[in-house]
Protein backbone atom coordinates (compact mmCIF):
# COMPACT_ATOMS: atom_id res chain seq x y z
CA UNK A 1 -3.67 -30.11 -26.06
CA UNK A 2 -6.81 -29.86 -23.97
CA UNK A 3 -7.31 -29.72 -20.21
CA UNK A 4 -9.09 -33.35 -20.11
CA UNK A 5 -6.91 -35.14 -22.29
CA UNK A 6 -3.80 -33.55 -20.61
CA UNK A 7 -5.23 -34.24 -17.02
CA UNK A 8 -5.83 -38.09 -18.57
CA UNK A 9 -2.46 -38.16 -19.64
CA UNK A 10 -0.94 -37.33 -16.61
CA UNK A 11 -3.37 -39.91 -14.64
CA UNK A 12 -2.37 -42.21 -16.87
CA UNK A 13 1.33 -41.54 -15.92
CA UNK A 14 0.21 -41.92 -12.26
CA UNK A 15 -1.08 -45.10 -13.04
CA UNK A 16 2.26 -45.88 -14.58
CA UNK A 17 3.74 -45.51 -11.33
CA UNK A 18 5.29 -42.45 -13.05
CA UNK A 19 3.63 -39.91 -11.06
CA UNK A 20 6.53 -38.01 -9.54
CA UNK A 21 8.19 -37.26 -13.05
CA UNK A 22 5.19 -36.62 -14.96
CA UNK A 23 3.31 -34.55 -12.49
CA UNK A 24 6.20 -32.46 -11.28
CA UNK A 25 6.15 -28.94 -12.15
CA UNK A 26 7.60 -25.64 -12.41
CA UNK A 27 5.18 -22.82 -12.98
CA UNK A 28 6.78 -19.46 -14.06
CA UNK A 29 5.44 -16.54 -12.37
CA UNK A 30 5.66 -13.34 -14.01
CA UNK A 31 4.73 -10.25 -10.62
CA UNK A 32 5.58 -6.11 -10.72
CA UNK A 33 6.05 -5.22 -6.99
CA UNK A 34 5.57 -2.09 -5.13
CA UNK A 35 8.21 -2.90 -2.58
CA UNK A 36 10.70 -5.01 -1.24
CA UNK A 37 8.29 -6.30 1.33
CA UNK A 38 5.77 -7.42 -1.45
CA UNK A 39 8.57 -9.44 -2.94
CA UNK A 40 9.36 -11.22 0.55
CA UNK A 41 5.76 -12.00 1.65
CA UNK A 42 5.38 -13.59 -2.47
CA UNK A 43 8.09 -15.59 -1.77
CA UNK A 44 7.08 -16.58 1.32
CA UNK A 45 3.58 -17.64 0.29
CA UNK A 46 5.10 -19.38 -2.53
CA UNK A 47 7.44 -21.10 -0.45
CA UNK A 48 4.72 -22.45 1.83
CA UNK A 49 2.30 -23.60 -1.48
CA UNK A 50 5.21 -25.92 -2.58
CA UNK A 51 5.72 -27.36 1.11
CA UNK A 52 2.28 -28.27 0.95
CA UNK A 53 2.60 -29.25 -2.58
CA UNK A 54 5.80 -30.87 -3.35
CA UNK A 55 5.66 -31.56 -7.25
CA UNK A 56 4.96 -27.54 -7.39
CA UNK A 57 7.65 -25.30 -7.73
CA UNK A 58 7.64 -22.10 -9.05
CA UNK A 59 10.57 -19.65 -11.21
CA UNK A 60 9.46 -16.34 -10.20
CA UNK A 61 10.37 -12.89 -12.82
CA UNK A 62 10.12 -9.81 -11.33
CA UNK A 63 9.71 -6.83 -13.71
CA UNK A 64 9.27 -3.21 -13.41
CA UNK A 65 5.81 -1.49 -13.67
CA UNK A 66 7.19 0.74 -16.95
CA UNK A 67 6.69 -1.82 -19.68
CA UNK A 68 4.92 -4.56 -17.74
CA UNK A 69 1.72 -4.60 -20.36
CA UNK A 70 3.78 -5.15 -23.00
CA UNK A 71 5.85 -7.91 -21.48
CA UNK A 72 2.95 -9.42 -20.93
CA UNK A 73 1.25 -8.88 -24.41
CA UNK A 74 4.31 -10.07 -25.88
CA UNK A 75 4.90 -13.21 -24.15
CA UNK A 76 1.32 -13.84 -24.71
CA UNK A 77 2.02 -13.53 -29.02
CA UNK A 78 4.79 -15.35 -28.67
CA UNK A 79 3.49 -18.04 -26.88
CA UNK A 80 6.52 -17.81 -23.99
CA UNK A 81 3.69 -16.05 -21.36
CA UNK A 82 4.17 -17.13 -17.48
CA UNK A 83 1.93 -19.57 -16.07
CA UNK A 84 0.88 -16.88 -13.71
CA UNK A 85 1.22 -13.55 -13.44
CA UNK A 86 -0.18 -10.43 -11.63
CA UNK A 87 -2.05 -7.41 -13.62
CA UNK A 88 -4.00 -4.52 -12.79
CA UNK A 89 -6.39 -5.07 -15.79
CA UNK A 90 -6.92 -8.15 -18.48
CA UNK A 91 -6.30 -6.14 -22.25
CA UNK A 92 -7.49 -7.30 -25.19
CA UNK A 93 -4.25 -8.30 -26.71
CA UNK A 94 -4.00 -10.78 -23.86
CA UNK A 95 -7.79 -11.59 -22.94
CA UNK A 96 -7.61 -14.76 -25.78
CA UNK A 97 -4.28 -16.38 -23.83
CA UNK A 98 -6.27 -16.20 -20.12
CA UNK A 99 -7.57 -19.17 -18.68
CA UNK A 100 -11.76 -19.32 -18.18
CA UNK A 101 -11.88 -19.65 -14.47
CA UNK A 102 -15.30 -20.69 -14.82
CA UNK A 103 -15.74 -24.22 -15.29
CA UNK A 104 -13.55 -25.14 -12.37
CA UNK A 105 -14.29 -22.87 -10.30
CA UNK A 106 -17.87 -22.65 -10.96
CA UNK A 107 -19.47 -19.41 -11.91
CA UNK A 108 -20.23 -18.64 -8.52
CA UNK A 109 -16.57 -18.21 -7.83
CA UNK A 110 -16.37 -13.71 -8.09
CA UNK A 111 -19.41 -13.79 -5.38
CA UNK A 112 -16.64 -13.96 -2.63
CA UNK A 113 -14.85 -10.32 -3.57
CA UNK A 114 -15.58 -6.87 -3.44
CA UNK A 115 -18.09 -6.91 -6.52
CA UNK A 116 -16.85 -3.49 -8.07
CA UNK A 117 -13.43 -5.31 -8.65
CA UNK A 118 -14.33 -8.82 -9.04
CA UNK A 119 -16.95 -7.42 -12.12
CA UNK A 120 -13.61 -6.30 -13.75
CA UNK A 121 -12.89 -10.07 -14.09
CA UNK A 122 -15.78 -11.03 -16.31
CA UNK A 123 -15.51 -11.68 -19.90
CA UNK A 124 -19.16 -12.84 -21.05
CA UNK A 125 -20.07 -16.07 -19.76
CA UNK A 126 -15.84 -16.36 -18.86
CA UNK A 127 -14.01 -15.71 -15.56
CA UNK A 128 -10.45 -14.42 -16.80
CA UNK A 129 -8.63 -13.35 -13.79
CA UNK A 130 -8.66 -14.09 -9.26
CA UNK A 131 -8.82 -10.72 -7.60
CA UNK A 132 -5.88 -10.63 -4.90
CA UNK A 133 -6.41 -7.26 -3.25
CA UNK A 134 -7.98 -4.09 -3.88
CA UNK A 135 -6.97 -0.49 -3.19
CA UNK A 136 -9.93 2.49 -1.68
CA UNK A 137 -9.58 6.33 -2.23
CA UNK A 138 -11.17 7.67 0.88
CA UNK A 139 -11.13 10.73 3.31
CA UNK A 140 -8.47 10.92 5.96
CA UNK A 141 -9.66 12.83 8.90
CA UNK A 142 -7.15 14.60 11.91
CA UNK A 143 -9.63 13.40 14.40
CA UNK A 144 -7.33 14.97 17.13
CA UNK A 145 -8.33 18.54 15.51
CA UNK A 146 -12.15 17.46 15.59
CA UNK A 147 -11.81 16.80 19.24
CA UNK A 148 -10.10 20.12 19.77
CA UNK A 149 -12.83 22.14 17.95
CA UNK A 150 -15.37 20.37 19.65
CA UNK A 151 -17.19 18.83 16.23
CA UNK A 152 -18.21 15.64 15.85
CA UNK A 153 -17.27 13.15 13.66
CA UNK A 154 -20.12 11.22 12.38
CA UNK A 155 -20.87 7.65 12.97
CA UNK A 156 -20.22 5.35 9.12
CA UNK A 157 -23.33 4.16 9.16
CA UNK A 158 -25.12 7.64 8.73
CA UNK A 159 -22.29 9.33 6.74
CA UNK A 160 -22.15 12.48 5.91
CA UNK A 161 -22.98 14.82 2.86
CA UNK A 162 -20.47 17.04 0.58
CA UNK A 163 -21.90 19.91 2.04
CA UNK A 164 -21.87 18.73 5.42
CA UNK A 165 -18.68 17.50 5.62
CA UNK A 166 -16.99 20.92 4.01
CA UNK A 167 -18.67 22.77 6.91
CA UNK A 168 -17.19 21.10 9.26
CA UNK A 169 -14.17 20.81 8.02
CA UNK A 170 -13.95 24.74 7.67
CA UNK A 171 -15.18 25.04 11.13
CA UNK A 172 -12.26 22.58 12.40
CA UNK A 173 -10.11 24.55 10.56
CA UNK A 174 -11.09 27.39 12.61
CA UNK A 175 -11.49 26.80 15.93
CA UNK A 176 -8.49 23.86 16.13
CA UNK A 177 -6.50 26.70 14.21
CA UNK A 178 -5.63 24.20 11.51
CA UNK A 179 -4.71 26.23 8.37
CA UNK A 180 -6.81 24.14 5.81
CA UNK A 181 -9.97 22.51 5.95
CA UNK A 182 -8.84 19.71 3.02
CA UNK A 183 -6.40 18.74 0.87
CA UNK A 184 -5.81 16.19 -2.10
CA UNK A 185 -3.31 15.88 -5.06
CA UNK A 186 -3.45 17.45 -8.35
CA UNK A 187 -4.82 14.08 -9.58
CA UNK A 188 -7.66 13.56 -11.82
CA UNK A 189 -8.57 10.62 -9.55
CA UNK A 190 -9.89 13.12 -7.04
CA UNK A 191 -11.83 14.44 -9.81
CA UNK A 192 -13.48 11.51 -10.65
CA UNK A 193 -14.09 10.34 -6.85
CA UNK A 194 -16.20 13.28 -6.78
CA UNK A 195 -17.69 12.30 -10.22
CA UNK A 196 -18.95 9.03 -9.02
CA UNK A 197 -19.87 10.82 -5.40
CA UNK A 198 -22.96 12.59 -7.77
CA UNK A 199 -24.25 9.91 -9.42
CA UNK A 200 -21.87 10.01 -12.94
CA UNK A 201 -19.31 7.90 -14.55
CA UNK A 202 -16.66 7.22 -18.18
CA UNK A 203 -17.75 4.03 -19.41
CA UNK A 204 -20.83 1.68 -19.08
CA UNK A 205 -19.87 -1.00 -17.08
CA UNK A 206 -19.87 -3.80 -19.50
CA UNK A 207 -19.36 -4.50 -23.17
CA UNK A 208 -19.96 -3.74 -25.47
CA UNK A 209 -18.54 -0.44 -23.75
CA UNK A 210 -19.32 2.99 -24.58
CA UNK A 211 -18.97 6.48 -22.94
CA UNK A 212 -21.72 7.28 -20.68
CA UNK A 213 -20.90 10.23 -18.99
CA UNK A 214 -23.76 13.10 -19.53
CA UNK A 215 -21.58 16.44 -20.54
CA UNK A 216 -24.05 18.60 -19.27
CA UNK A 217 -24.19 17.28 -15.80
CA UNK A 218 -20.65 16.64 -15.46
CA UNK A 219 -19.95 20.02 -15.97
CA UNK A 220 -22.78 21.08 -13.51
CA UNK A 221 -20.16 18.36 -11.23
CA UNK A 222 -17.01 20.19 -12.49
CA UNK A 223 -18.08 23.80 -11.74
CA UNK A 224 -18.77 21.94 -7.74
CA UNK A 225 -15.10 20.27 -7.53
CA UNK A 226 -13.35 23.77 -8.81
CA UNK A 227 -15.32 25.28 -5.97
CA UNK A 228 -13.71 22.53 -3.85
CA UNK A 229 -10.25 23.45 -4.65
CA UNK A 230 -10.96 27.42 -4.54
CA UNK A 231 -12.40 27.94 -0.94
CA UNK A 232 -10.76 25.14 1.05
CA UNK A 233 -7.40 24.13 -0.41
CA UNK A 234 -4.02 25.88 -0.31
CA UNK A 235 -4.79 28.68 -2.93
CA UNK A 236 -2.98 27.78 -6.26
CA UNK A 237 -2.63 24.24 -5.55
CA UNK A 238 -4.61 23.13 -8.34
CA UNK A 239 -4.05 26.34 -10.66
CA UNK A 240 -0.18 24.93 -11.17
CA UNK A 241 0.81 27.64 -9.13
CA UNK A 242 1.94 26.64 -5.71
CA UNK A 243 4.47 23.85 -4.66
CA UNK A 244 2.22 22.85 -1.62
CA UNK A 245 2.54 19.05 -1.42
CA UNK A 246 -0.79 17.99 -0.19
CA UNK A 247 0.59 14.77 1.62
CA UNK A 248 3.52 16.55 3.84
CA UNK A 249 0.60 19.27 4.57
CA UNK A 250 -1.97 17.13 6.45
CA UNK A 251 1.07 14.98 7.96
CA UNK A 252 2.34 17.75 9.73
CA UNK A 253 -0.80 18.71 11.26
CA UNK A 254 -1.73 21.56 8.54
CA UNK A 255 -5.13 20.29 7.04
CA UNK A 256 -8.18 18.79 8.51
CA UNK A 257 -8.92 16.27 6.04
CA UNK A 258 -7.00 14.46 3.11
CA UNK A 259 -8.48 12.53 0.33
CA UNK A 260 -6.31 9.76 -1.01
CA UNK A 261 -6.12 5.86 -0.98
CA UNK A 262 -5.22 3.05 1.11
CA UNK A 263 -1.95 2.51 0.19
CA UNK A 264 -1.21 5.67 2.36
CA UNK A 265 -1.89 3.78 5.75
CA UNK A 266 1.89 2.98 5.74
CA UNK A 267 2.95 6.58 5.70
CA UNK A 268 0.29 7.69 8.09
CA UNK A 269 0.94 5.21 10.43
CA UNK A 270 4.92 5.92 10.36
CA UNK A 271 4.28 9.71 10.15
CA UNK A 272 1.50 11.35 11.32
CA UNK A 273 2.09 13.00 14.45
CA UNK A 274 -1.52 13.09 15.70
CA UNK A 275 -4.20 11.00 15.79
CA UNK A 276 -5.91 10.36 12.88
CA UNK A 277 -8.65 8.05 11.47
CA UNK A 278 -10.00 6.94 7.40
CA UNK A 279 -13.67 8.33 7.17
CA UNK A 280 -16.58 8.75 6.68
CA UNK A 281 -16.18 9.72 3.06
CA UNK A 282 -18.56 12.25 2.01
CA UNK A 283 -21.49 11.50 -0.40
CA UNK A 284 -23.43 12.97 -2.64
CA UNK A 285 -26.34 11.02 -4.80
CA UNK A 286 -23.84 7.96 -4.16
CA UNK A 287 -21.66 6.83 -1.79
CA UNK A 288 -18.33 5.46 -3.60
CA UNK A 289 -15.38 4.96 -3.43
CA UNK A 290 -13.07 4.71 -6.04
CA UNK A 291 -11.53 0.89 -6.78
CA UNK A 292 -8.67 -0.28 -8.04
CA UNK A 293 -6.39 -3.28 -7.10
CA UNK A 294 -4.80 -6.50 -8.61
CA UNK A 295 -5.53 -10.03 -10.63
CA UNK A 296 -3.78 -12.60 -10.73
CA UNK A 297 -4.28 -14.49 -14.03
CA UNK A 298 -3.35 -18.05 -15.34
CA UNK A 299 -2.29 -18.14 -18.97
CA UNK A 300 -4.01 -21.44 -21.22
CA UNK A 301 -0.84 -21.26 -23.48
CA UNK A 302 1.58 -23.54 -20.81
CA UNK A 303 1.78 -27.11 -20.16
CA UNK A 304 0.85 -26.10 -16.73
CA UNK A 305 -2.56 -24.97 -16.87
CA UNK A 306 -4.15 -27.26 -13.81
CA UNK A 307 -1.43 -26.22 -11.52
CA UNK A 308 -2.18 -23.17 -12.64
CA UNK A 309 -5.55 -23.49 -11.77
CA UNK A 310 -4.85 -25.08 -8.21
CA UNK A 311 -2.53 -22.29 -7.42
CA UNK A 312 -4.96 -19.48 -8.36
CA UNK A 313 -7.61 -21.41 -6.36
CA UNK A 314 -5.12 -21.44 -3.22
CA UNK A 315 -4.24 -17.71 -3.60
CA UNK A 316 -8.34 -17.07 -3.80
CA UNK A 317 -8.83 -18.70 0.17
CA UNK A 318 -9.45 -16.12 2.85
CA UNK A 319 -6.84 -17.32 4.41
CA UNK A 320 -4.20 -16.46 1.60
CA UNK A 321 -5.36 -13.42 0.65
CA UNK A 322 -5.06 -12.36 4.30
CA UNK A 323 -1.73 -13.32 4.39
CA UNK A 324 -0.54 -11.59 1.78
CA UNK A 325 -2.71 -8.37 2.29
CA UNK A 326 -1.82 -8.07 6.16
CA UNK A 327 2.18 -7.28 6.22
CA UNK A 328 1.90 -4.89 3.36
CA UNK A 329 -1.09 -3.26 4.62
CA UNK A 330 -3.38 -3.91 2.02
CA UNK A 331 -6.93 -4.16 1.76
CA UNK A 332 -7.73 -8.41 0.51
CA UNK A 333 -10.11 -8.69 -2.79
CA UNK A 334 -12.31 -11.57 -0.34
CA UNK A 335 -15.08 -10.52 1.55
CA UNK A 336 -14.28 -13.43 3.71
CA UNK A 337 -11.31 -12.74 5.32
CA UNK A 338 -12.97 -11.09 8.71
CA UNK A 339 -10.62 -8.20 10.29
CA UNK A 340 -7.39 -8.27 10.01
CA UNK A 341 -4.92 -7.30 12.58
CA UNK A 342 -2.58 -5.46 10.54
CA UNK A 343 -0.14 -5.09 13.68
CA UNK A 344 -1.22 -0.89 14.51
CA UNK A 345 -4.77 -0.43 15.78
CA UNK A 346 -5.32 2.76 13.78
CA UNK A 347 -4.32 1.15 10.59
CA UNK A 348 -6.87 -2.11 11.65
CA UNK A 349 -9.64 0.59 12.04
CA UNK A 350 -9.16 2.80 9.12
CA UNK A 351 -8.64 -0.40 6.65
CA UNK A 352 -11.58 -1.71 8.11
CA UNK A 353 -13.75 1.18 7.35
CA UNK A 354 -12.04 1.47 3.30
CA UNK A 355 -13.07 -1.67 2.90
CA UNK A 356 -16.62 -1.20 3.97
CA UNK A 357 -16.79 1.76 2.07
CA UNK A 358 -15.61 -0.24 -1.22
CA UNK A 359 -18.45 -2.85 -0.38
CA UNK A 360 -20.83 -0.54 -0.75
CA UNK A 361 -19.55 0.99 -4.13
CA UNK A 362 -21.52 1.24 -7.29
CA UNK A 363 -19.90 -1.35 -9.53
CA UNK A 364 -18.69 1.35 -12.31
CA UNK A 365 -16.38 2.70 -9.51
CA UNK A 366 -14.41 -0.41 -10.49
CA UNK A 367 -15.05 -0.95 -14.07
CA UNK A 368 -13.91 2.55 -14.86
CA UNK A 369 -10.66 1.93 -13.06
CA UNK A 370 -10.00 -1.59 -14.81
CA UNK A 371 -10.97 -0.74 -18.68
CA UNK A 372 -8.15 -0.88 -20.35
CA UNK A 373 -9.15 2.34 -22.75
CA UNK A 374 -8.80 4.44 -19.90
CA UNK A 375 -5.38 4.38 -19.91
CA UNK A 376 -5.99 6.67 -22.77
CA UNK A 377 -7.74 9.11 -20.54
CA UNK A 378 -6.38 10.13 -17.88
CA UNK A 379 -3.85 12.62 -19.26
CA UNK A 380 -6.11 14.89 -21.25
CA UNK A 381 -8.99 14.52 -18.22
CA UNK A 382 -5.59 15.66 -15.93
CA UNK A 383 -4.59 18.69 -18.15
CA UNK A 384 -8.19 20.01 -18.93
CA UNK A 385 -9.55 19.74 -15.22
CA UNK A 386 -6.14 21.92 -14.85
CA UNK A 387 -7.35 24.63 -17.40
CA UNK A 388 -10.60 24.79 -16.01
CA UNK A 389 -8.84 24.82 -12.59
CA UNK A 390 -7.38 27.89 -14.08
CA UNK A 391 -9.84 29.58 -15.90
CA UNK A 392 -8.87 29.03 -18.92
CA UNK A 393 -11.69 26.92 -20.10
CA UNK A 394 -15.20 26.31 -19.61
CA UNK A 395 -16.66 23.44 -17.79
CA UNK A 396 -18.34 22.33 -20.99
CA UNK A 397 -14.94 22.81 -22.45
CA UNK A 398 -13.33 20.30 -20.27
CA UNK A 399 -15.94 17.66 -20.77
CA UNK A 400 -15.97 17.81 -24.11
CA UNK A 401 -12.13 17.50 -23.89
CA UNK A 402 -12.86 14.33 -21.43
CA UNK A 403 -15.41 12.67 -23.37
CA UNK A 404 -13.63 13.05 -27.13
CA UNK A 405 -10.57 10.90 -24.80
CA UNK A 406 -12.97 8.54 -23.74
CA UNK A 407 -14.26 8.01 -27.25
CA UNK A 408 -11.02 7.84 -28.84
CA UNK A 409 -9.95 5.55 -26.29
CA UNK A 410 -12.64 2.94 -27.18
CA UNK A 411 -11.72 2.82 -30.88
CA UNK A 412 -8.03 2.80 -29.69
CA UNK A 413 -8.77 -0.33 -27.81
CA UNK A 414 -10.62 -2.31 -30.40
């Protein structure tokens, strides 16, 4: 059944003075959570759509992150999909059961979110997904430790290079007697951070897709990032060979700077026994950070699909996505929202500043993140930055290892 001739239907009903029965629905929601307090500010929100909606009600299915594709692929096939339901990225196998946002919404509609994630939402001419929020890997500075050593942090709007911000960090280091200048995790996300920093990226950022990432230079980019990890991390970190958890180091005071993402703000805020701030991020040919976050998407295979559609619109208002971002300090997908007081003024400030930094980011520092083939690729990028890490293969080495993933990871997806 189509969308106009069910919508005439059910005015018809209305008409009929049948309105509460026919237009009465329950939409099933289908969410992963990262906590408990995710769960209670859903329900919440929920809960405050159907008082202002009455004849919408909602059955909500929470399901663990292991699996939660294929749930979704499945239901899709079978035709028993949610109405709703939150994903990091729209696959293939699913991309035929989505709703086109477009002609309600009006292909204006991504304009209002951080571009680099809303592009992620595009299928052709089709809309396929709302962003809800978004998550930013940045640099976490002990600002205390810059005000001992005297150095200045710079102002966001001028930045600060790789090269400057590593000398400064070592000179922190120094004179605040802070044992090391920067840490991050043994992730290839840092990797790739630093990958977009110089101008380079996996995958062109819209179909038909294919690997774009020049071997030669991201080796030239590889051989930089090892000498990252040699002269200004705990030695062996990255070489497999010491236990050194870069988190617990710069929380207790033993690193100047930290790169990781937003969804640290929690921990910092609860833990870190100095004062502490999120940026400047360094640059190199680009400034960037790297993008990730959530959709929410309405499936067309339901009897609900307008609801749907209302629902999705509601969840897409500043006002909303505040809402639901602010308690679980999160950063919204809406460019609209204005500051948010997320209840700790150095969690305000450093969201604040993540979330400028992910408005200025090249749009492939979201399509990367939210191609489904590179699922594919992070494991063998992980294990050959490693043996590079280590010496045991070239630079060249590891990007041929990283591109033949890539490659494989396109045909994997078609």
């Amino acid at each position: 059944m189509t969308r106009s001739i069910r919508t005439a239907l059910l005015a018809g009903a209305a008409f009929a003075g049948l309105a509460g029965s026919a237009m009465a629905a329950e939409l099933s929601v289908m969410w992963t959570t990262n906590s408990d307090k995710e769960e209670q500010v859903l329900r919440g929100l929920l809960a405050e759509y159907t008082a202002q909606h009455p004849d919408t009600t909602f059955k909500l299915q929470l399901v663990p992150y292991d699996g939660y594709d294929q749930k979704l692929a499945q239901g899709a096939a079978s035709g028993t999909a949610p109405d709703l339901a939150k994903t990091t990225s729209m696959r293939p196998v699913i991309r035929p059961f989505l709703t086109d946002l477009a002609p309600d919404f009006g292909k204006d509609y991504l304009d209002q979110f951080v571009k680099a994630w809303a592009t992620g939402a595009q299928l052709g001419d089709q809309i396929i997904a709302a962003p809800l929020d978004v998550t930013a890997t940045g640099i976490f500075l002990n600002a205390e430790a810059f005000q001992k050593a005297g150095v200045a942090i710079p102002d966001p709007a001028k930045g600060w290079t790789w090269d400057e911000f590593l000398a400064a960090t070592k000179t922190v280091s120094e004179k605040a007697g802070v044992r090391y200048p920067l840490v991050w995790d043994v992730s290839p996300s840092r990797w790739i951070t630093y990958l977009y920093h110089n101008g380079q990226h996996v995958f062109s950022e819209a179909p038909p897709y294919k690997v774009v990432l020049d071997k030669a230079r991201g080796a030239e980019i590889l051989d930089g990032f090892v000498k990252i990890t040699e002269g200004y991390m705990p030695p062996g970190l990255w070489k497999g060979s010491s236990a050194d958890n870069p988190k617990q180091i710069f929380l207790h005071g033993q690193a100047v700077a930290w790169m990781s993402g937003s969804w640290q703000i929690g921990s910092l805020v609860t833990d870190a026994g100095f004062a502490w701030q999120a940026g400047p991020t360094p640059h190199g040919e680009v400034a960037s950070s790297v993008v990730g976050g959530d959709y929410i998407v309405a499936f067309n295979t339901g009897e609900h699909v307008d609801e749907a559609l209302q629902v999705l619109r509601w969840f897409s208002t500043p006002e909303v996505q505040a809402r639901f971002a602010g308690p679980l300090m999160m950063i919204p997908a809406s460019l609209k929202t204005g500051p948010i007081d997320y209840g700790d003024a150095e969690a305000s400030a450093a969201l604040a500043a993540l979330q400028k930094e992910l408005a200025a980011s090249p749009v492939y520092a979201g399509t990367d993140q939210g191609n489904p083939a590179m699922q594919y690729v992070w494991d063998p990028m992980k294990q050959a930055l490693i043996q590079r890490v280590a010496g045991q293969i070239s630079s060249a080495e590891a990007m041929d290892i990283i591109v033949k993933a890539a490659e494989d990871s396109l045909k994997a997806e078609q």
